[in-house]
Protein backbone atom coordinates (compact mmCIF):
# COMPACT_ATOMS: atom_id res chain seq x y z
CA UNK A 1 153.19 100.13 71.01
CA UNK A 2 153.92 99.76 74.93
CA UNK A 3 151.77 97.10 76.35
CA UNK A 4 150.05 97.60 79.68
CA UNK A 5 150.96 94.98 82.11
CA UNK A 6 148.00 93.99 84.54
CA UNK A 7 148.63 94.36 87.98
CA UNK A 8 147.49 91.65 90.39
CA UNK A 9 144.92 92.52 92.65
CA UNK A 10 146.23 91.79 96.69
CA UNK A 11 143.92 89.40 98.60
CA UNK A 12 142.14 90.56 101.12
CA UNK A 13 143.11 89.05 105.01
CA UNK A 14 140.27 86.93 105.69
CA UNK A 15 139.66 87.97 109.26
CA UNK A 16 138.42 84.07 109.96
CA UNK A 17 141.62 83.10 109.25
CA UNK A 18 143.24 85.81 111.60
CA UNK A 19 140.83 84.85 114.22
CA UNK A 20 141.67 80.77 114.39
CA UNK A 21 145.55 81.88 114.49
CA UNK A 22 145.15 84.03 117.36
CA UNK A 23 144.29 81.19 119.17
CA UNK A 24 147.29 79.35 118.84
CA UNK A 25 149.13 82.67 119.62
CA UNK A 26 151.23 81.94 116.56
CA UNK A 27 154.32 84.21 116.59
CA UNK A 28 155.02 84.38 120.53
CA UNK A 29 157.05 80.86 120.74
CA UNK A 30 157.70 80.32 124.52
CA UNK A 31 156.77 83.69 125.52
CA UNK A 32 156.33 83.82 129.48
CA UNK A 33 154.18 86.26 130.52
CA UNK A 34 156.06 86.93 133.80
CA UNK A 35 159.27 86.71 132.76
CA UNK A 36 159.12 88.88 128.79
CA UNK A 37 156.32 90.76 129.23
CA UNK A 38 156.89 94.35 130.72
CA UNK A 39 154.36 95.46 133.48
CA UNK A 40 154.55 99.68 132.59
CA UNK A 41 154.68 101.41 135.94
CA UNK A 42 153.19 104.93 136.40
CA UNK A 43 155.77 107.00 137.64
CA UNK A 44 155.53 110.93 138.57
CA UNK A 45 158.00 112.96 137.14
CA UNK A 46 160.45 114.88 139.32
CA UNK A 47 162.88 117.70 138.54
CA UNK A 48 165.52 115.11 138.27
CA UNK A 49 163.68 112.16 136.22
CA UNK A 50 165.59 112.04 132.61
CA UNK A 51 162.38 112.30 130.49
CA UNK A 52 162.90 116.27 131.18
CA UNK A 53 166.11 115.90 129.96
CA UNK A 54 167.03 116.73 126.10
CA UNK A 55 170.69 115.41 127.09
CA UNK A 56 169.19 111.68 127.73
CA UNK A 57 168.34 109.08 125.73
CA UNK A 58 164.69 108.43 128.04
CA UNK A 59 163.55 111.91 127.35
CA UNK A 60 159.69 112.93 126.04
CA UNK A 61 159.22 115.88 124.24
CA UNK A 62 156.73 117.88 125.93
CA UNK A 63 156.70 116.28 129.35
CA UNK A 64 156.57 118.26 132.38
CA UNK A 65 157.78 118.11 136.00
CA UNK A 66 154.35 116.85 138.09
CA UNK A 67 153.14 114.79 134.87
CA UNK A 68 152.33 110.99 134.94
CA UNK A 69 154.52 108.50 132.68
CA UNK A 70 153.90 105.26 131.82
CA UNK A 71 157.27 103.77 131.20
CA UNK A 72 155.81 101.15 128.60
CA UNK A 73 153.44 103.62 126.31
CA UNK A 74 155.74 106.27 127.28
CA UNK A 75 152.96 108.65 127.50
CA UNK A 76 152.20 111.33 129.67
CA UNK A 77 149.17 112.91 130.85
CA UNK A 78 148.26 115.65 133.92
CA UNK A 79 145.65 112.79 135.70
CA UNK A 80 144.63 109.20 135.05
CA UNK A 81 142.10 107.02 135.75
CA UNK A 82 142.60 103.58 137.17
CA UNK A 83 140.71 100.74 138.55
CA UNK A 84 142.98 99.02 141.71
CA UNK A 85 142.93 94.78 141.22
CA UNK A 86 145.49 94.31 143.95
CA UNK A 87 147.68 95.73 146.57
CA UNK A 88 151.07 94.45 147.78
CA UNK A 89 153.52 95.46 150.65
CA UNK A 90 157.14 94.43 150.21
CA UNK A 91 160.07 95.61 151.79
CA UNK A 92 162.73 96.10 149.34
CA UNK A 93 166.42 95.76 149.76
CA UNK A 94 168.52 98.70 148.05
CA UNK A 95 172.59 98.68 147.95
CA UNK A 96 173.34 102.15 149.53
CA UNK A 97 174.97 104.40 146.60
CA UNK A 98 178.21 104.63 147.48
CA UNK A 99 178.46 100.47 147.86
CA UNK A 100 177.50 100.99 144.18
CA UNK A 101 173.81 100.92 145.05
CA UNK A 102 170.83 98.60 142.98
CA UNK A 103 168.10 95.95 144.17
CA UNK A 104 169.03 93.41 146.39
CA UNK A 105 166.02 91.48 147.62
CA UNK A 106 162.36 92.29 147.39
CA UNK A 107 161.06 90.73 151.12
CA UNK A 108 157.36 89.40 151.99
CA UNK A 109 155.55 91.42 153.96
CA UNK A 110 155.71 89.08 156.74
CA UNK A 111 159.12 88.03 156.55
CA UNK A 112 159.92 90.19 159.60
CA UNK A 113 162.95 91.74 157.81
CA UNK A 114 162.21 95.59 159.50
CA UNK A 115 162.93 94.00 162.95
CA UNK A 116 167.19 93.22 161.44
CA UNK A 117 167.38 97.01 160.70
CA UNK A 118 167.97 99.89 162.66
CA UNK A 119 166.83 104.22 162.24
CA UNK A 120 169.58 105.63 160.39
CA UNK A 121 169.19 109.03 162.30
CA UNK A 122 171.09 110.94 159.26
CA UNK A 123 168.84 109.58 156.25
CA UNK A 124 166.38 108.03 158.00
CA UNK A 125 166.50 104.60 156.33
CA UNK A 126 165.92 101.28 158.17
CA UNK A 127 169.50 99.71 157.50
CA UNK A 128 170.84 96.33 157.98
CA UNK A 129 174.28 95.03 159.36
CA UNK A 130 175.27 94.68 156.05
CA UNK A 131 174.95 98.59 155.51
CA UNK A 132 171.82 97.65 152.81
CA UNK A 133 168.93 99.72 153.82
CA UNK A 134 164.75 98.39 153.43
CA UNK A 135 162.39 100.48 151.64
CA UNK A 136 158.92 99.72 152.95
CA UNK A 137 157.00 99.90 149.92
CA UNK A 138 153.24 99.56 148.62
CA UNK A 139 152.70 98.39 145.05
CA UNK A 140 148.88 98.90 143.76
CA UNK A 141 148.49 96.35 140.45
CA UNK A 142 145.51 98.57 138.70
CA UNK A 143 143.91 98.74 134.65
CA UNK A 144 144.65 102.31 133.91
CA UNK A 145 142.62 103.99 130.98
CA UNK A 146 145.09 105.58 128.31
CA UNK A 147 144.85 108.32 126.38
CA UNK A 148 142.93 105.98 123.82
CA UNK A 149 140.39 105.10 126.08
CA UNK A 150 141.49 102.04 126.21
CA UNK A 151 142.65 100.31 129.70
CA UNK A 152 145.59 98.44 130.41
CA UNK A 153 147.98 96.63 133.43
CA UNK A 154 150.11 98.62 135.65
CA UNK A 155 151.64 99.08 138.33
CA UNK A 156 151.85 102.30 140.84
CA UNK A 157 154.62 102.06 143.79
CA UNK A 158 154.30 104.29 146.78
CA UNK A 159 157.34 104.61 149.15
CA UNK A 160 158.63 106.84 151.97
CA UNK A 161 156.32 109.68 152.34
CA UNK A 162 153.70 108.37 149.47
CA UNK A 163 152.78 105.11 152.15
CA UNK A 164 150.23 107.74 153.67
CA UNK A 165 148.67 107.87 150.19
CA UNK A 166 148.69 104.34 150.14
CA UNK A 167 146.73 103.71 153.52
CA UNK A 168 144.51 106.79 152.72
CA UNK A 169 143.59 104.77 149.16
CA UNK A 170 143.27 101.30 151.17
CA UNK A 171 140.90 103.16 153.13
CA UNK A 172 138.93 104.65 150.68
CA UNK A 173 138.67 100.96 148.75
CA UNK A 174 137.50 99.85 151.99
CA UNK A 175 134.27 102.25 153.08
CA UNK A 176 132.53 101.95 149.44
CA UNK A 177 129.40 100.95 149.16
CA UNK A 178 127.10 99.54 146.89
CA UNK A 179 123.49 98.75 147.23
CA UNK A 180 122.26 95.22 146.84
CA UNK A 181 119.57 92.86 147.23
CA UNK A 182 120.29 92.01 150.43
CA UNK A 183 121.68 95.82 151.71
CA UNK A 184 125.20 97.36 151.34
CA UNK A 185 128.23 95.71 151.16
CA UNK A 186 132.10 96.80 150.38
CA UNK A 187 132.34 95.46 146.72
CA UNK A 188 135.69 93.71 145.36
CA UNK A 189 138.31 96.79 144.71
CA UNK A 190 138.17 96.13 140.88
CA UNK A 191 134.62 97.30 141.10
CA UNK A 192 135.52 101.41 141.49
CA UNK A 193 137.06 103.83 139.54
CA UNK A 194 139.60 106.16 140.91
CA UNK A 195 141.31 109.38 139.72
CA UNK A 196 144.68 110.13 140.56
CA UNK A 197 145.85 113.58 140.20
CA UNK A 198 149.88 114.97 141.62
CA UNK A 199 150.55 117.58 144.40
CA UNK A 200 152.85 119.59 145.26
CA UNK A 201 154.72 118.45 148.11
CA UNK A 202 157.50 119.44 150.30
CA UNK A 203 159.91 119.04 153.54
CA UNK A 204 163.16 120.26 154.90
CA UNK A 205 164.89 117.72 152.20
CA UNK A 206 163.62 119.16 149.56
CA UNK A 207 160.36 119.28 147.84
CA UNK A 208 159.03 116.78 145.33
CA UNK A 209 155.00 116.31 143.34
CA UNK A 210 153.22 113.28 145.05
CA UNK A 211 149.91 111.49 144.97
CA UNK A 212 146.52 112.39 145.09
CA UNK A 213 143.76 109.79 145.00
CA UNK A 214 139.92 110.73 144.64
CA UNK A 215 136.46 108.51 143.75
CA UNK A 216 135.75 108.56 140.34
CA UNK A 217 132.67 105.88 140.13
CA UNK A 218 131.47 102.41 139.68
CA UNK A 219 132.72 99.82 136.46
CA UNK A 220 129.85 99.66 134.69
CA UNK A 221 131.38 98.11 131.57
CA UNK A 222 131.20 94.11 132.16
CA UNK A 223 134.01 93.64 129.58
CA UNK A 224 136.16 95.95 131.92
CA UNK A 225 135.39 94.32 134.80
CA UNK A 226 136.39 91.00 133.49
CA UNK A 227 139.22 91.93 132.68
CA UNK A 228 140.29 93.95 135.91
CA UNK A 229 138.97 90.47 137.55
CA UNK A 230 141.35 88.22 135.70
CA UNK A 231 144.22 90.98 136.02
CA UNK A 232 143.70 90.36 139.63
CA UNK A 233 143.50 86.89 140.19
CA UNK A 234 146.66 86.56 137.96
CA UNK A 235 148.66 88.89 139.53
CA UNK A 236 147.42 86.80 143.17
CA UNK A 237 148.55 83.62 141.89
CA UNK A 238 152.03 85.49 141.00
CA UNK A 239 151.34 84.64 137.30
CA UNK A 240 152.51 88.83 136.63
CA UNK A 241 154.90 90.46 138.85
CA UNK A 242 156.44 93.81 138.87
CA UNK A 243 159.59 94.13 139.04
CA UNK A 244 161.79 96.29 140.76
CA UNK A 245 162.85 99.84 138.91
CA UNK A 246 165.69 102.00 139.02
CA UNK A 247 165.10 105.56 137.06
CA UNK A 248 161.62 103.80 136.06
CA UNK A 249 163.41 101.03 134.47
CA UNK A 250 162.65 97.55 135.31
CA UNK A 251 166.19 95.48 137.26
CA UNK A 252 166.18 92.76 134.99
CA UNK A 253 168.34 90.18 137.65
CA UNK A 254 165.33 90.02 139.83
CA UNK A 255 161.93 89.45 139.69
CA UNK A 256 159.36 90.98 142.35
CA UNK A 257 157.86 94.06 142.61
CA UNK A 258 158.82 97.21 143.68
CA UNK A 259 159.10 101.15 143.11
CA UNK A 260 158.79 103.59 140.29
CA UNK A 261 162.36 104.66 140.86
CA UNK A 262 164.95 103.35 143.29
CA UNK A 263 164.18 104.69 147.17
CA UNK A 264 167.67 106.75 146.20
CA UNK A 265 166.28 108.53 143.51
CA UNK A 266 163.33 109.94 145.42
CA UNK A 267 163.74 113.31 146.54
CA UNK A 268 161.66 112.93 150.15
């Protein structure tokens, strides 16, 4: 007669237990959180980007030409929301193409870089003596809410003909108003909510899907705001940085912040 073996019951995780190690953040060694973490950028996709193409190894099933991608999550999705927790300009050093192109140097805002360059009348690029051109770009560090519901870091890039979106957003960040005790007042950009949608856009160089920036409310989750809060006085203190991309890949030799795709890549 076959005898019946018993079969040991698994403990349950005690989620006390989980809790006290997440403190230690057992697992993560020396983990730097601006140097190994990866700060997803949301990148538009053009005709040319290879998630639309089967032949590449970056490509999404189902994405389409105008669609947002979030190069971490690799998701896609026709508009997001986003909160903005911080806005940088940097002017970022590219390698022309045929030199072999890539980033160079990402350069402060004040560093007075633009006034070395002159108009490249044939591309239009702000070039150097060394033949490296500046991209003038804006980089908006915002929580954007994934398919999930759930919100997360980011970072959008706007160069070239996007800057316009930029200011436009700046200035819509700057006239809200809330109502308080003591009257209006413009509240801290992590307050507000704001949907971005893509556009059709074009020029005599081509024609490309851009930015498109609307209200969408107040925060009203404290938990969220937090957390936009601390996203922004991290990323202020240079604790995250983005880095610049090429194809929506982050250049791994340097760290600073700079463009969904290399200023070459863009078709405007």
């Amino acid at each position: 007669m076959a005898q019946t073996k018993a079969v040991a019951k698994a403990a349950k995780l005690d989620l006390a237990v989980l809790a006290s190690d997440s403190k230690n953040a057992s697992g993560f060694g020396n983990l730097d959180l601006s140097r190994d973490i990866a700060i997803p950028y949301i990148n538009i996709l053009q005709t040319t980007s290879p998630q639309l193409n089967p032949a590449k190894a970056e490509y999404v099933e189902g994405a389409k030409v105008g669609q947002f991608y979030n190069t971490v999550s690799q998701e896609v999705s026709e508009s997001l929301n986003v909160i903005p927790v911080l806005y940088q300009l940097r002017y970022v050093e590219w390698k022309p193409r045929e030199s072999g192109g890539g980033f160079v140097e990402a350069h402060d805002a004040d560093s007075g870089i633009l006034s070395k360059t002159k108009r490249d009348q044939m591309t239009f690029k702000d070039v150097l003596e060394n033949g490296n051109y500046i991209a003038t770009t804006a980089y908006h560090y915002v929580l954007v809410q994934g398919t999930d519901g759930n919100w997360s870091q980011a970072v959008i890039s706007m160069t070239s003909t996007q800057l316009k979106k930029s200011r436009r957003w700046n200035s819509l960040m700057l006239t809200q108003k809330v109502s308080g005790p003591s009257g209006s007042f413009t509240p801290p950009t992590y307050a507000m909510i704001y949907k971005l949608t893509t556009v059709s856009e074009s020029n005599d160089r081509g024609s490309w899907f851009g930015y498109q920036v609307e209200k969408a409310g107040q925060v009203e989750d404290a938990d969220i705001y937090n957390e936009a809060k601390s996203f922004s006085t991290a990323a202020s203190r240079g604790d995250v940085e983005a880095k610049p991309t090429v194809e929506g890949e982050p250049v791994k030799e340097a760290p600073k912040s700079n463009s969904a795709e290399s200023d070459e890549d863009i078709p405007f």
